[in-house]
Protein backbone atom coordinates (compact mmCIF):
# COMPACT_ATOMS: atom_id res chain seq x y z
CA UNK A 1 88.63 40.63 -11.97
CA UNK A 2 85.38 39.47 -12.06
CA UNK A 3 84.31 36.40 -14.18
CA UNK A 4 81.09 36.72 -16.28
CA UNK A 5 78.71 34.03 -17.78
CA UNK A 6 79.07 34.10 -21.29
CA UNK A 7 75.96 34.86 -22.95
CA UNK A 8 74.93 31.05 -24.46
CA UNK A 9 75.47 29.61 -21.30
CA UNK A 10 73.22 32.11 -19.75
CA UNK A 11 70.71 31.24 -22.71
CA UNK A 12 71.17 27.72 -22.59
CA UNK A 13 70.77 27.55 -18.55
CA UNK A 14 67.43 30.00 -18.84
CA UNK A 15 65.97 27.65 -21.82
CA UNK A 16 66.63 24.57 -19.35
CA UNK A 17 64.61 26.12 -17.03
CA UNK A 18 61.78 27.01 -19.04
CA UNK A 19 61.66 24.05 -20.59
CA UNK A 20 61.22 22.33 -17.12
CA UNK A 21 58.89 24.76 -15.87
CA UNK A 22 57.11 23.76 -18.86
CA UNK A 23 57.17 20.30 -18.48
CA UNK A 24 55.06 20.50 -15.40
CA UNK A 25 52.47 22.98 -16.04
CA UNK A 26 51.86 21.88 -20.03
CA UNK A 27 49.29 19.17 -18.22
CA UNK A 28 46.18 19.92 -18.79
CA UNK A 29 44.25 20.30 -15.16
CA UNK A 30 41.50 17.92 -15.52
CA UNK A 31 44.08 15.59 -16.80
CA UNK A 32 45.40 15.75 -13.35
CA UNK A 33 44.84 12.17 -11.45
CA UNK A 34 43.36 14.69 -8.37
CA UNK A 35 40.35 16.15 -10.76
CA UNK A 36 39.51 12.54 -11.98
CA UNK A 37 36.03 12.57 -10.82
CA UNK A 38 35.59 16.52 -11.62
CA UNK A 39 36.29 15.58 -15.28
CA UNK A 40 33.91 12.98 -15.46
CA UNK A 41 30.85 15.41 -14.69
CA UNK A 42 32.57 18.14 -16.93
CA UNK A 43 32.27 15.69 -19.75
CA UNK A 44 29.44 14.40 -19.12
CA UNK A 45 27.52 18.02 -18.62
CA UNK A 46 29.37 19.51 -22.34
CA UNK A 47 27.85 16.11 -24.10
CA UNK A 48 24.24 16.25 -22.31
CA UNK A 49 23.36 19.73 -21.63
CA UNK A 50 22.53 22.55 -23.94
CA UNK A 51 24.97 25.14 -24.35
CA UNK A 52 22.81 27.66 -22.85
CA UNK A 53 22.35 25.72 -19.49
CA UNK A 54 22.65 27.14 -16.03
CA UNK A 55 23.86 25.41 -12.90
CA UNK A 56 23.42 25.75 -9.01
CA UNK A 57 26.04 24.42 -7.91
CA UNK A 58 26.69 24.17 -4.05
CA UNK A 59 30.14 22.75 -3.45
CA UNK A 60 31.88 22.25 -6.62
CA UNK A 61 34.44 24.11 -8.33
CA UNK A 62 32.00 26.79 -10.54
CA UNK A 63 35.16 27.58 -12.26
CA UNK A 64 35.61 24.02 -13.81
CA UNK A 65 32.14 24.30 -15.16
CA UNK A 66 32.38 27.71 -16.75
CA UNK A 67 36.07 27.53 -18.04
CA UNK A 68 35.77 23.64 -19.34
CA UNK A 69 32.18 22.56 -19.70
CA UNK A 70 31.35 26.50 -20.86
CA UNK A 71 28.08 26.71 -18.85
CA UNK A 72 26.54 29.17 -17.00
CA UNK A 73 26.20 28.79 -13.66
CA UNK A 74 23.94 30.62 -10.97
CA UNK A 75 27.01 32.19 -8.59
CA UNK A 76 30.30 31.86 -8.08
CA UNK A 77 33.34 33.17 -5.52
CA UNK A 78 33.77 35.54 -8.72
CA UNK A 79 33.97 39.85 -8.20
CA UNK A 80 31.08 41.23 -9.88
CA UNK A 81 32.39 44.27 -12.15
CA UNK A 82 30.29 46.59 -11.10
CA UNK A 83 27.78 48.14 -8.20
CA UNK A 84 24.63 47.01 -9.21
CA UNK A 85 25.91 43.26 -10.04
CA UNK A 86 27.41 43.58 -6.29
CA UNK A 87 24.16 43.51 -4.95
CA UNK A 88 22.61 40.50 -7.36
CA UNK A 89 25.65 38.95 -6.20
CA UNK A 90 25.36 39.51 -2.64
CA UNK A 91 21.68 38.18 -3.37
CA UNK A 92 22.11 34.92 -4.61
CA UNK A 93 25.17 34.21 -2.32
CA UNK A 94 22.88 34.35 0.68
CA UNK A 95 20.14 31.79 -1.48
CA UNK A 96 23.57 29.18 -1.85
CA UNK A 97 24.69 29.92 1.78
CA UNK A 98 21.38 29.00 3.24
CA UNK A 99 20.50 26.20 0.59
CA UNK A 100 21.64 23.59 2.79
CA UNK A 101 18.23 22.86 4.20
CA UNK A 102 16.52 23.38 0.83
CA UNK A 103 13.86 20.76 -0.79
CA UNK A 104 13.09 20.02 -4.45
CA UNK A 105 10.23 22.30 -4.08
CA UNK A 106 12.48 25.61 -2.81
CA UNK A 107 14.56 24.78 -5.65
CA UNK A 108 11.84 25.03 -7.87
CA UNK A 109 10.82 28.25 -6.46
CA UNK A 110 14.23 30.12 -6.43
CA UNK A 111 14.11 28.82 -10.55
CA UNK A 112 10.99 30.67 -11.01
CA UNK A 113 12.60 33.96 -10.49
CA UNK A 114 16.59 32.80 -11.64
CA UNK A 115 16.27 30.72 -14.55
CA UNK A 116 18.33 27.50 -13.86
CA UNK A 117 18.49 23.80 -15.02
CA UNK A 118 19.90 22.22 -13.17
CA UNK A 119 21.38 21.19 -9.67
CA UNK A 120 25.12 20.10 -9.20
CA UNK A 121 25.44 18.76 -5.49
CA UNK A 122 26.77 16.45 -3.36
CA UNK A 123 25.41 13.23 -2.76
CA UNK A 124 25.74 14.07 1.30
CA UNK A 125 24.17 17.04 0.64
CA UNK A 126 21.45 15.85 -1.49
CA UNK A 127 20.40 12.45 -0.03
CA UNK A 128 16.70 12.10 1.17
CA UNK A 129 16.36 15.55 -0.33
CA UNK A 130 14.51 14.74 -2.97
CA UNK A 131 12.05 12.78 -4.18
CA UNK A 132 13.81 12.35 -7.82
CA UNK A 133 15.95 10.61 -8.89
CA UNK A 134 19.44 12.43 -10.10
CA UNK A 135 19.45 12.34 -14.17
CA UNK A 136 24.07 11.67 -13.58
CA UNK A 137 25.64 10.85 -10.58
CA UNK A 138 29.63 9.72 -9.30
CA UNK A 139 30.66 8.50 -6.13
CA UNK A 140 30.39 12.36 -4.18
CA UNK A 141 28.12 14.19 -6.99
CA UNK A 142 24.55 13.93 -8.10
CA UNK A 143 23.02 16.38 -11.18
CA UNK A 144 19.26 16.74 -10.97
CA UNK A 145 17.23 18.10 -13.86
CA UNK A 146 14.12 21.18 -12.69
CA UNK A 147 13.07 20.67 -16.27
């Protein structure tokens, strides 16, 4: 005959376990001691920027900005919904994937037609670029205002 788990133990058990699973996903993520420096520039772009800015970001998690800092941003590794966004899309990926080599000046050109704020980049990526001086920077990030 078999023997069955009576019905409170099999609550009991499955409450244990949720309550564990729950322990380690109830952190919040840019609590996390890994996203340390990312929350630093997410708080410091909600308390300086308009809520209507727009970021080029190159490098950074777009995601953060939109989700936490609730920005705009130019593109991200987001689907577009629909045909016609696909090929904006596939537009402005190609302007990030060959923005390595771009100046303040190509920046400022690419703004003209998109309608962005501000840069989000790495400081390897943006030293000797430009001839500004970043408006907030950490140890790997620099922000740069086109305003």
């Amino acid at each position: 005959m078999k023997k069955y788990l009576p019905i409170y133990q099999f609550i009991l058990y499955n409450l244990i376990l949720v309550l564990i699973l729950y322990n380690f996903t109830n952190t919040h993520p840019l609590d996390m001691e890994s996203y340390k420096e990312e929350k630093i520039i997410i708080n410091w772009i909600t308390n300086n920027t308009k809520s209507n800015a727009t970021f080029f970001v190159k490098n950074f998690n777009t995601f953060m900005i939109r989700a936490f800092a609730k920005r705009a941003v130019f593109i991200d590794s987001a689907w577009p919904f629909n045909e016609s966004a696909l090929a904006e899309w596939k537009v402005r990926n190609q302007i990030i994937n060959n923005s390595s080599n771009y100046n303040y000046n190509d920046y400022l050109s690419i703004r003209k037609k998109y309608s962005f704020e501000y840069l989000l980049l790495s400081t390897k990526d943006s030293n000797n670029l430009f001839s500004i001086e970043p408006i907030f920077t950490t140890q790997n990030w620099a922000i740069y205002s086109l305003n």
